[in-house]
Protein backbone atom coordinates (compact mmCIF):
# COMPACT_ATOMS: atom_id res chain seq x y z
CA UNK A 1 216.56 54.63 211.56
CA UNK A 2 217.95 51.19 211.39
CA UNK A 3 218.44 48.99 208.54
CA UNK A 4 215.33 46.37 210.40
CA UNK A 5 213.34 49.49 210.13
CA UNK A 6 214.04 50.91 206.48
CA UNK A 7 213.20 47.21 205.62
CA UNK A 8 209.84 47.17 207.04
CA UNK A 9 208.75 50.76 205.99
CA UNK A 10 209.78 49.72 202.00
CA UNK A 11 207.65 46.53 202.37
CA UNK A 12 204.88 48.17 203.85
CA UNK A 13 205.01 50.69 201.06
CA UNK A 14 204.97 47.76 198.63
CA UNK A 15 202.48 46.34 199.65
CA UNK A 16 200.11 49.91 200.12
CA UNK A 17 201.12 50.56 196.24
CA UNK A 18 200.08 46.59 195.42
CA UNK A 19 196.79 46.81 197.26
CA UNK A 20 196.48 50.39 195.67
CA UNK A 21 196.36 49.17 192.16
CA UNK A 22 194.39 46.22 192.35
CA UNK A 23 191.57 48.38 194.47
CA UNK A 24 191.47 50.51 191.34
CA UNK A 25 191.93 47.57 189.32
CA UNK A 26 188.46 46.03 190.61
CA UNK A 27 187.12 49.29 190.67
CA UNK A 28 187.38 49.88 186.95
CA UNK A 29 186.25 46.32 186.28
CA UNK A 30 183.39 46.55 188.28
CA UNK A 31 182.31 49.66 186.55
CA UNK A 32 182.52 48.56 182.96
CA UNK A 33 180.33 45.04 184.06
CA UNK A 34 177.09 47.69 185.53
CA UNK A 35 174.06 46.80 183.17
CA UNK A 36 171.12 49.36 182.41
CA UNK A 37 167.79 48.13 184.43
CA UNK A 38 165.49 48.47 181.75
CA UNK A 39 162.42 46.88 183.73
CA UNK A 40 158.79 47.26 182.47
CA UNK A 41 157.90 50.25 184.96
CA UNK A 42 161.34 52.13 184.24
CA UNK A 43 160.13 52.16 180.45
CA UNK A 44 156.92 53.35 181.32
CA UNK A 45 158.25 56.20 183.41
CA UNK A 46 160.77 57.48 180.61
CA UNK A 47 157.30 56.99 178.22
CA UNK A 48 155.60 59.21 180.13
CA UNK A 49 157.93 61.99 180.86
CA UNK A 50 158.45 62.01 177.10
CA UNK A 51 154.81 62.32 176.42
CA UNK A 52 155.00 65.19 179.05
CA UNK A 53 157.60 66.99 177.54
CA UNK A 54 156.62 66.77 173.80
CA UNK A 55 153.00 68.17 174.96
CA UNK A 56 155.10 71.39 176.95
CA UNK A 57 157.13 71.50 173.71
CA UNK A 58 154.37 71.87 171.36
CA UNK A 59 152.11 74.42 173.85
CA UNK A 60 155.58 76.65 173.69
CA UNK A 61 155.23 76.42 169.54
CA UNK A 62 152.04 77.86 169.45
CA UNK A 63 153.26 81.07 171.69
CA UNK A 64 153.78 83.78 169.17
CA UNK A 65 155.00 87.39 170.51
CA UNK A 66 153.38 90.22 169.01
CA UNK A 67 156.85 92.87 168.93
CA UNK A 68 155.26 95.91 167.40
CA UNK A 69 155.25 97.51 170.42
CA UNK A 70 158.61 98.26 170.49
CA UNK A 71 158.20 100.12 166.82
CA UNK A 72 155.56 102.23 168.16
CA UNK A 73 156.09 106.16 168.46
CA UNK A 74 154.63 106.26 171.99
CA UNK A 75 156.31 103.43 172.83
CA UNK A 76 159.94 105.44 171.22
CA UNK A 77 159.42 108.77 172.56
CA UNK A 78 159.55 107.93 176.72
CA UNK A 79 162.60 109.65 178.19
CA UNK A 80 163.93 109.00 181.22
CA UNK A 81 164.21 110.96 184.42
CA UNK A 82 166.42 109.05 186.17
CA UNK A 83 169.28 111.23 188.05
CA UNK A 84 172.30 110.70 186.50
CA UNK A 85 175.01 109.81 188.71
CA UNK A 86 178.15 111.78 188.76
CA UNK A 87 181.81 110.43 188.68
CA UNK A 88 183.91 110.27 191.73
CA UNK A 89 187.10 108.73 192.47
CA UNK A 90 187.33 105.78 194.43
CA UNK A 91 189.97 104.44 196.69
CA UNK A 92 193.58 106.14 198.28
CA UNK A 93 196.30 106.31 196.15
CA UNK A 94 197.96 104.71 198.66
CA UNK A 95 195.84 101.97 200.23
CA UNK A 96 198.82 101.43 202.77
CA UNK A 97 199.51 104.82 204.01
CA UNK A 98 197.81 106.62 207.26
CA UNK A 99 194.23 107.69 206.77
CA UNK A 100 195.12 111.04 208.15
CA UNK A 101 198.05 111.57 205.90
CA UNK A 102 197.01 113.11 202.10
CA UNK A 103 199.56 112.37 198.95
C-alpha cells in the first residue's frame, strides 16, 4: 500500500470517527429536548383508563375465596390411582460409540 494511500485511508477514518461522534452527539441532545404532549384529549384518555382500572381493582376486593374445602375429610381422603411410572435408564454410556456395540 503506498504512502498516498495510507494517507487517505487515516483521513477517511478521521473523518468516519468525527462524523461518528457528533451523530451521537445530536442524538443525545435531541433526546433530552423531547417534551411530554400533555394535550386536553391525552389527559382525558389517562382519566379514563384510571377510572377503569380503580373500578376492576375494587370488583377484585370484594372476591373472597371460601378455602374450607381443602380442610374437609372428603375432600382429604381421595387417593390416587394413577400408575406409577417405573425408573429406567436413559441414554448410552457412550453416546459416541456404535449402536450395535454394548460397554
Amino acid at each position: 500500500m503506498g504512502k498516498t494511500a495510507t494517507n487517505l485511508s487515516v483521513a477517511l477514518g478521521l473523518i468516519a470517527v468525527v462524523f461518528g461522534i457528533w451523530y451521537i452527539y445530536n442524538q443525545y441532545t435531541a433526546s433530552q429536548a423531547v417534551e411530554f404532549d400533555a394535550s386536553e384529549q391525552t389527559m382525558q384518555n389517562m382519566l379514563n383508563n384510571t377510572r377503569v382500572f380503580i373500578q376492576h381493582r375494587q370488583t377484585l376486593q370484594k372476591v373472597s375465596l371460601d378455602i374450607s374445602i381443602f380442610e374437609d375429610d372428603r375432600f382429604n381422603s381421595l387417593e390416587s390411582f394413577s400408575t406409577p411410572i417405573e425408573e429406567r435408564p436413559i441414554g448410552r454410556p457412550d453416546p459416541f460409540a456404535d449402536v450395535n456395540v454394548r460397554n
